[in-house]
Protein backbone atom coordinates (compact mmCIF):
# COMPACT_ATOMS: atom_id res chain seq x y z
CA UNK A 1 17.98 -27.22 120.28
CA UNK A 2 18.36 -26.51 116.73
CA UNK A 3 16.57 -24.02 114.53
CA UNK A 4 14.21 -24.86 111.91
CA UNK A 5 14.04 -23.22 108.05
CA UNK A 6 11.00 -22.85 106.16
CA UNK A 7 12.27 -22.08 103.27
CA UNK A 8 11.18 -22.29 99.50
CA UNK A 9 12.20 -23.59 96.17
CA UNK A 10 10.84 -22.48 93.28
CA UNK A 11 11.92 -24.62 90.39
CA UNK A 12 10.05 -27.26 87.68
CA UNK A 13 12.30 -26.98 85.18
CA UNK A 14 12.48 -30.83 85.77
CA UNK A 15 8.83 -31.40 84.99
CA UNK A 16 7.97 -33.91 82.30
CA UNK A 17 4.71 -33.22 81.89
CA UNK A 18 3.00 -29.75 82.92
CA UNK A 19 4.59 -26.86 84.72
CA UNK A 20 3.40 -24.69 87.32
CA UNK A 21 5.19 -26.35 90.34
CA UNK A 22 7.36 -23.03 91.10
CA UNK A 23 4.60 -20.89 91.98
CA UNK A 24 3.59 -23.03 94.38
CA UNK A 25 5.56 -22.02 97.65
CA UNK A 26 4.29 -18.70 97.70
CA UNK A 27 0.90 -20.45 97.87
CA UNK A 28 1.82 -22.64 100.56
CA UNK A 29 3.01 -19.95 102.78
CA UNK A 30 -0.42 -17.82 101.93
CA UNK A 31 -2.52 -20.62 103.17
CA UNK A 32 -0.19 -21.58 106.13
CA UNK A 33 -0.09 -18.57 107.67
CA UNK A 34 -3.99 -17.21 106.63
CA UNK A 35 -5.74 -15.93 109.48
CA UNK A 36 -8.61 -18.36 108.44
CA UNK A 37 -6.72 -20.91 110.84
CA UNK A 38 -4.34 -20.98 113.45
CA UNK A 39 -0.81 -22.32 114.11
CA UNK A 40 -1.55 -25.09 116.48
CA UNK A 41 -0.78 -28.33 114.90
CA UNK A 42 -2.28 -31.66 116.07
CA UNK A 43 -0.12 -32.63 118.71
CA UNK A 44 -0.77 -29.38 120.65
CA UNK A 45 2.37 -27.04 119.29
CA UNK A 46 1.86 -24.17 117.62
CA UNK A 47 4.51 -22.99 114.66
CA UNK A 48 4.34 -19.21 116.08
CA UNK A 49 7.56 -20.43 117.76
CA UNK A 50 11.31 -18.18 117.25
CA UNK A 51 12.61 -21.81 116.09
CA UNK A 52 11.46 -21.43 112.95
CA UNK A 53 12.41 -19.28 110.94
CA UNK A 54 10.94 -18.29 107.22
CA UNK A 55 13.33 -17.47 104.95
CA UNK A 56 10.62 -16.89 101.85
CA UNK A 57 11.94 -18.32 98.40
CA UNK A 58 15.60 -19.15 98.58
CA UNK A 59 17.70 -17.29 95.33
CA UNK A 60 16.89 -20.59 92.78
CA UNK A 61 18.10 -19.90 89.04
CA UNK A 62 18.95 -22.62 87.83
CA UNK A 63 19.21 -26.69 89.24
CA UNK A 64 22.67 -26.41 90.71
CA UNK A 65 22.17 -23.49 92.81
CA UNK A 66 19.56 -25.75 95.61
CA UNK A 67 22.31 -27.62 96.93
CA UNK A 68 24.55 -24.17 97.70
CA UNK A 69 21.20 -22.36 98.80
CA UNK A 70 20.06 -25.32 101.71
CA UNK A 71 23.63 -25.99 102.21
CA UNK A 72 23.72 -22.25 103.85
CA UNK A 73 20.68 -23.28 105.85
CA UNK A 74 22.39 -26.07 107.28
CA UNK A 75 25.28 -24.57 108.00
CA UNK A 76 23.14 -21.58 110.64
CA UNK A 77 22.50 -25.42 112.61
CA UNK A 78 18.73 -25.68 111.22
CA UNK A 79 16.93 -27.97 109.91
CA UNK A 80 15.04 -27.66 106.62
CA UNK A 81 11.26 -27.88 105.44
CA UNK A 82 11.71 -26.89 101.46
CA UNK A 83 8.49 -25.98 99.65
CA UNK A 84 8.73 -27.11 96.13
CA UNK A 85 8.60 -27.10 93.22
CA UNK A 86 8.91 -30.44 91.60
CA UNK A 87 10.46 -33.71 93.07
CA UNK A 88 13.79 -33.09 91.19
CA UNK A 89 14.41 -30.88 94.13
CA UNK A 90 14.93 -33.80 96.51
CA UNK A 91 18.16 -35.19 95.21
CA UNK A 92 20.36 -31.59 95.68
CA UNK A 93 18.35 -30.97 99.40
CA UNK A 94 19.77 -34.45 99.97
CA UNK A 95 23.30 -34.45 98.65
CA UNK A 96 23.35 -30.76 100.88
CA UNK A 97 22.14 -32.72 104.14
CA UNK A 98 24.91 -35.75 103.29
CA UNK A 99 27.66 -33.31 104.79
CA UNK A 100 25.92 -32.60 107.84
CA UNK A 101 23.82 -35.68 108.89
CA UNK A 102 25.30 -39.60 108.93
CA UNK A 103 22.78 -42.49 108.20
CA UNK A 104 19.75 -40.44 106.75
CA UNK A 105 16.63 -42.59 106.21
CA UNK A 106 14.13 -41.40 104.19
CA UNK A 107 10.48 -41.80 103.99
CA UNK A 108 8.94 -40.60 100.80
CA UNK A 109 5.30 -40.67 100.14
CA UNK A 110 4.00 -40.87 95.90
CA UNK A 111 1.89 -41.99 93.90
CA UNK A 112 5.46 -42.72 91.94
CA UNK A 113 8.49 -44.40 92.71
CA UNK A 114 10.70 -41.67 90.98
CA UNK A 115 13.50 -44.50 90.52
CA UNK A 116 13.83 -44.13 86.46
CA UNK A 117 17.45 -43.80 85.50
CA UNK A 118 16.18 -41.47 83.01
CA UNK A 119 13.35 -39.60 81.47
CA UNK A 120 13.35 -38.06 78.35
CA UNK A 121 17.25 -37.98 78.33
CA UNK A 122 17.22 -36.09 81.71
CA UNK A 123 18.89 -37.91 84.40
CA UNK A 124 18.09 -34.77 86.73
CA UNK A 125 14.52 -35.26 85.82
CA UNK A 126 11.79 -34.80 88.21
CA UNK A 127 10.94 -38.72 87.83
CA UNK A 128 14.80 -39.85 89.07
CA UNK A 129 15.53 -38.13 92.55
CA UNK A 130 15.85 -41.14 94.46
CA UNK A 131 17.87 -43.05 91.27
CA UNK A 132 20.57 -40.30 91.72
CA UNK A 133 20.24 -40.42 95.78
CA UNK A 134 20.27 -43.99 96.04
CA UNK A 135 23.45 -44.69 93.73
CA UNK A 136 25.07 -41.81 95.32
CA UNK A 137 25.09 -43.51 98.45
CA UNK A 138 23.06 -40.53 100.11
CA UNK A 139 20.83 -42.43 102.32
CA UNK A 140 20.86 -45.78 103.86
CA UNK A 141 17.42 -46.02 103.80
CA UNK A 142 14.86 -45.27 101.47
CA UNK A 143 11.12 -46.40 102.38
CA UNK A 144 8.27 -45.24 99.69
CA UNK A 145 4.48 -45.20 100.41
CA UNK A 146 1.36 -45.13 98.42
CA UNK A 147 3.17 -46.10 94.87
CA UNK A 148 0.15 -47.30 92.36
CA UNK A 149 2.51 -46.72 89.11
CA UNK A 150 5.04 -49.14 89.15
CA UNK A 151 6.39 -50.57 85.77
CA UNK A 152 9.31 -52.93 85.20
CA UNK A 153 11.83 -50.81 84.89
CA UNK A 154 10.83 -49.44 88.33
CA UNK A 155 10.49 -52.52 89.88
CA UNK A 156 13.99 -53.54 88.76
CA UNK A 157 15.69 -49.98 90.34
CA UNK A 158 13.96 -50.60 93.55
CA UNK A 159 15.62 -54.07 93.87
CA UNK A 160 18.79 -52.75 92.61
CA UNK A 161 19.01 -50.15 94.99
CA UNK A 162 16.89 -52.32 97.88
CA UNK A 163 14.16 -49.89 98.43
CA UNK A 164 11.21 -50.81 100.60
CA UNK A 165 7.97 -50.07 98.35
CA UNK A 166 4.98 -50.12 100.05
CA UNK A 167 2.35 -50.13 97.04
CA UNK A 168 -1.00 -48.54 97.71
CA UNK A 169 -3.09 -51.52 96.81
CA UNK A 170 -1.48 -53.18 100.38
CA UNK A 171 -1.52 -50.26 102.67
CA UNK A 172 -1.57 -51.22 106.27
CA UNK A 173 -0.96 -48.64 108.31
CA UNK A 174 -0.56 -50.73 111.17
CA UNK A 175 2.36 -51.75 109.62
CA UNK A 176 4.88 -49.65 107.75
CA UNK A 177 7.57 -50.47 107.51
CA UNK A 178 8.63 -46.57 109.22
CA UNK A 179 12.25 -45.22 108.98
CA UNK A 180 13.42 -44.60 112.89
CA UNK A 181 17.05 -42.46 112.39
CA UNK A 182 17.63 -39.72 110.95
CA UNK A 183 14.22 -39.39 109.34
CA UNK A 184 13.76 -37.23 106.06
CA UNK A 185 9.98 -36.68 104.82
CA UNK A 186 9.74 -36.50 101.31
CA UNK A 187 6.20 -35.88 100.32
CA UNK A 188 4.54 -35.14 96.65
CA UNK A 189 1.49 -34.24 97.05
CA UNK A 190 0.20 -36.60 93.75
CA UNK A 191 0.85 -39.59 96.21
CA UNK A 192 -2.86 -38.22 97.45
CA UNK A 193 -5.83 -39.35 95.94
CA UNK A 194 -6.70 -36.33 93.74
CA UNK A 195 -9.91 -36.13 95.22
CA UNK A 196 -8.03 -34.66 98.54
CA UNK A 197 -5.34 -33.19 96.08
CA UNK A 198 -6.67 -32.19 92.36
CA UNK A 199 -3.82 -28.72 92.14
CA UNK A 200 -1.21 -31.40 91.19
CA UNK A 201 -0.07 -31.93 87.03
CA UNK A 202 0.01 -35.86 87.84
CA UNK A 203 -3.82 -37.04 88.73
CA UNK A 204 -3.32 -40.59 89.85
CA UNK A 205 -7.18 -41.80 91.51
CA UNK A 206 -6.67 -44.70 94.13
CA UNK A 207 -4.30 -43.02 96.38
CA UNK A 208 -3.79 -42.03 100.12
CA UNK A 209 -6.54 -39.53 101.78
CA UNK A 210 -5.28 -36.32 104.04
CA UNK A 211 -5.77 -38.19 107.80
CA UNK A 212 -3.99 -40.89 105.98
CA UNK A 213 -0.76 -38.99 105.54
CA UNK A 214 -1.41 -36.51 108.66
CA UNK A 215 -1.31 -40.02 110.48
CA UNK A 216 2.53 -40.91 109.17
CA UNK A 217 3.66 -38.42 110.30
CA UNK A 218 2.90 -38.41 113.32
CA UNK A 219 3.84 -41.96 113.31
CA UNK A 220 7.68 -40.93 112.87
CA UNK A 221 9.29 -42.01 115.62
CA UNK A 222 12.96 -40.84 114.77
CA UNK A 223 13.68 -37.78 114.53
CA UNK A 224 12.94 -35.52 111.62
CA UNK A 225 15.89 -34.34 110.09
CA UNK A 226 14.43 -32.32 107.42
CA UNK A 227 11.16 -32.56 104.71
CA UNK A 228 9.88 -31.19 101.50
CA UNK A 229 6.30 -30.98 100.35
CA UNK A 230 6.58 -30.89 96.64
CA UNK A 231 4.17 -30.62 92.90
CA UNK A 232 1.70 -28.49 93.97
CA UNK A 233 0.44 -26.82 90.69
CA UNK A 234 -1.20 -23.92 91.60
CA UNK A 235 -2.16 -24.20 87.88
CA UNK A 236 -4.26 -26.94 88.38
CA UNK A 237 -6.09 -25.96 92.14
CA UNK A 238 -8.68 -23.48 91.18
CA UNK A 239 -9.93 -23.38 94.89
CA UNK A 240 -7.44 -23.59 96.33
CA UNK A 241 -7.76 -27.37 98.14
CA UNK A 242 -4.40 -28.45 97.49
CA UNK A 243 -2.34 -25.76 98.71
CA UNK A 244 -4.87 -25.27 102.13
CA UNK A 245 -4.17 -29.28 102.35
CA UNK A 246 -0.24 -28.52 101.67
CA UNK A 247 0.05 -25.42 104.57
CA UNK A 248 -2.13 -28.09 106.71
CA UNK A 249 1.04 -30.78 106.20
CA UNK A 250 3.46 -28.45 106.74
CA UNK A 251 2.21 -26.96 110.17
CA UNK A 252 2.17 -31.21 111.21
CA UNK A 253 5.61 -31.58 109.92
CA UNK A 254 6.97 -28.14 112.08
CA UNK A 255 5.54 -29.18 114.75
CA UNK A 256 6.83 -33.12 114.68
CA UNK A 257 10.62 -31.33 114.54
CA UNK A 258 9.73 -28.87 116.92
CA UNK A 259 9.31 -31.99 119.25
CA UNK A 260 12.55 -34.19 117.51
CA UNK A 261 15.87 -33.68 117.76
């Protein structure tokens, strides 16, 4: 059975609007691993487990060095939950995973679809990862949950590149439409209603609630591959709610791979 890495990624250099985004790992961990909780996750495993491993912050300088960095993670046979950072993170995880995994179907949960071709003159930008992953060819399935921003330009991407948008304002979770392969979790934490989340630099009101997203994923039914919980802004979370919400999704996620292969 294959390792997992915890591992994170400290980077916003991508962010259009507000940073903060690369403190955030450190955060995460803090919370996850607080001795005001415990490691038991929902469906009875506990992350206190010698499959995972924590690697801390991976050595991030600039963009091009996150593919390298999880590439060297993959290559130890373990799969990867990367604390970001912003969402421009997703497309080099991804292109690193293409050499190792055939078929990858990702589920990625937003308030936006993150499908401009550019922002700003930034291809790279934190508001294109699944432009560049889709026209790369680096997953066959892309499946996005809780968008409330679409515009036209958007909306014209997604049928270009024939994602599966499920927009919040017709959220059945009864019946999404859930990848079932080689399952990677993409998850920014704006895609929650800020009430749940406020520590993120993209407030977006009308979005999904924590036992709403706790429930997808435990809905997976393929096995996950690999995830990344991404624009937490410590910044922005004076209390700390959104990072104790973002340790409390990534304890779920561990223990869903602990239990998929």
């Amino acid at each position: 059975m294959s390792n997992i890495a915890l591992a994170g990624i400290p980077y916003d250099r991508k962010s259009s609007f507000m940073r903060g985004a690369s403190i955030a790992p450190g955060k995460i961990r803090e919370y996850l691993y607080s001795n005001t909780g415990n490691l038991f996750a929902e469906n009875g495993l506990t992350i206190e487990n010698e499959r995972i491993r924590n690697y801390g912050d991976l050595p991030v300088n600039d963009y091009n060095d996150i593919a390298p960095s999880i590439q060297t993670l993959l290559e130890k046979s373990e799969r990867v939950l990367s604390l970001g950072g912003d969402h421009s993170i997703t497309y080099p995880v991804i292109k690193a995973y293409k050499g190792y995994y055939d078929n990858i179907e990702i589920l990625h949960i937003d308030a936006h679809a993150d499908l401009y071709d550019e922002l700003y003159g930034d291809r790279y930008s934190h508001a294109c990862p699944f432009a560049r992953i889709m026209e790369d060819n680096l997953a066959t399935r892309l499946v996005q949950v809780g968008i409330r921003t679409l515009n036209d330009h958007q909306r014209e991407q997604s049928k270009k590149f024939r994602t599966e948008i499920v927009e919040m304002k017709d959220l059945n979770l009864n019946k999404l439409p859930l990848p079932e392969k080689a399952v990677y979790l993409s998850i920014d934490l704006d895609g929650i209603d800020p009430a749940y989340a406020p520590g993120v630099s993209h407030h977006e009101p009308g979005g999904l609630s924590s036992r709403d997203v706790i429930n997808i994923i435990n809905m997976i039914k393929g096995p996950i591959i690999g995830a990344d919980i991404v624009e937490l802004n410590p910044v922005r979370d004076s209390q700390g709610i959104t990072a104790a919400l973002a340790a409390k999704l990534a304890k779920e996620i561990l223990a869903r791979m602990l239990e998929s292969e």
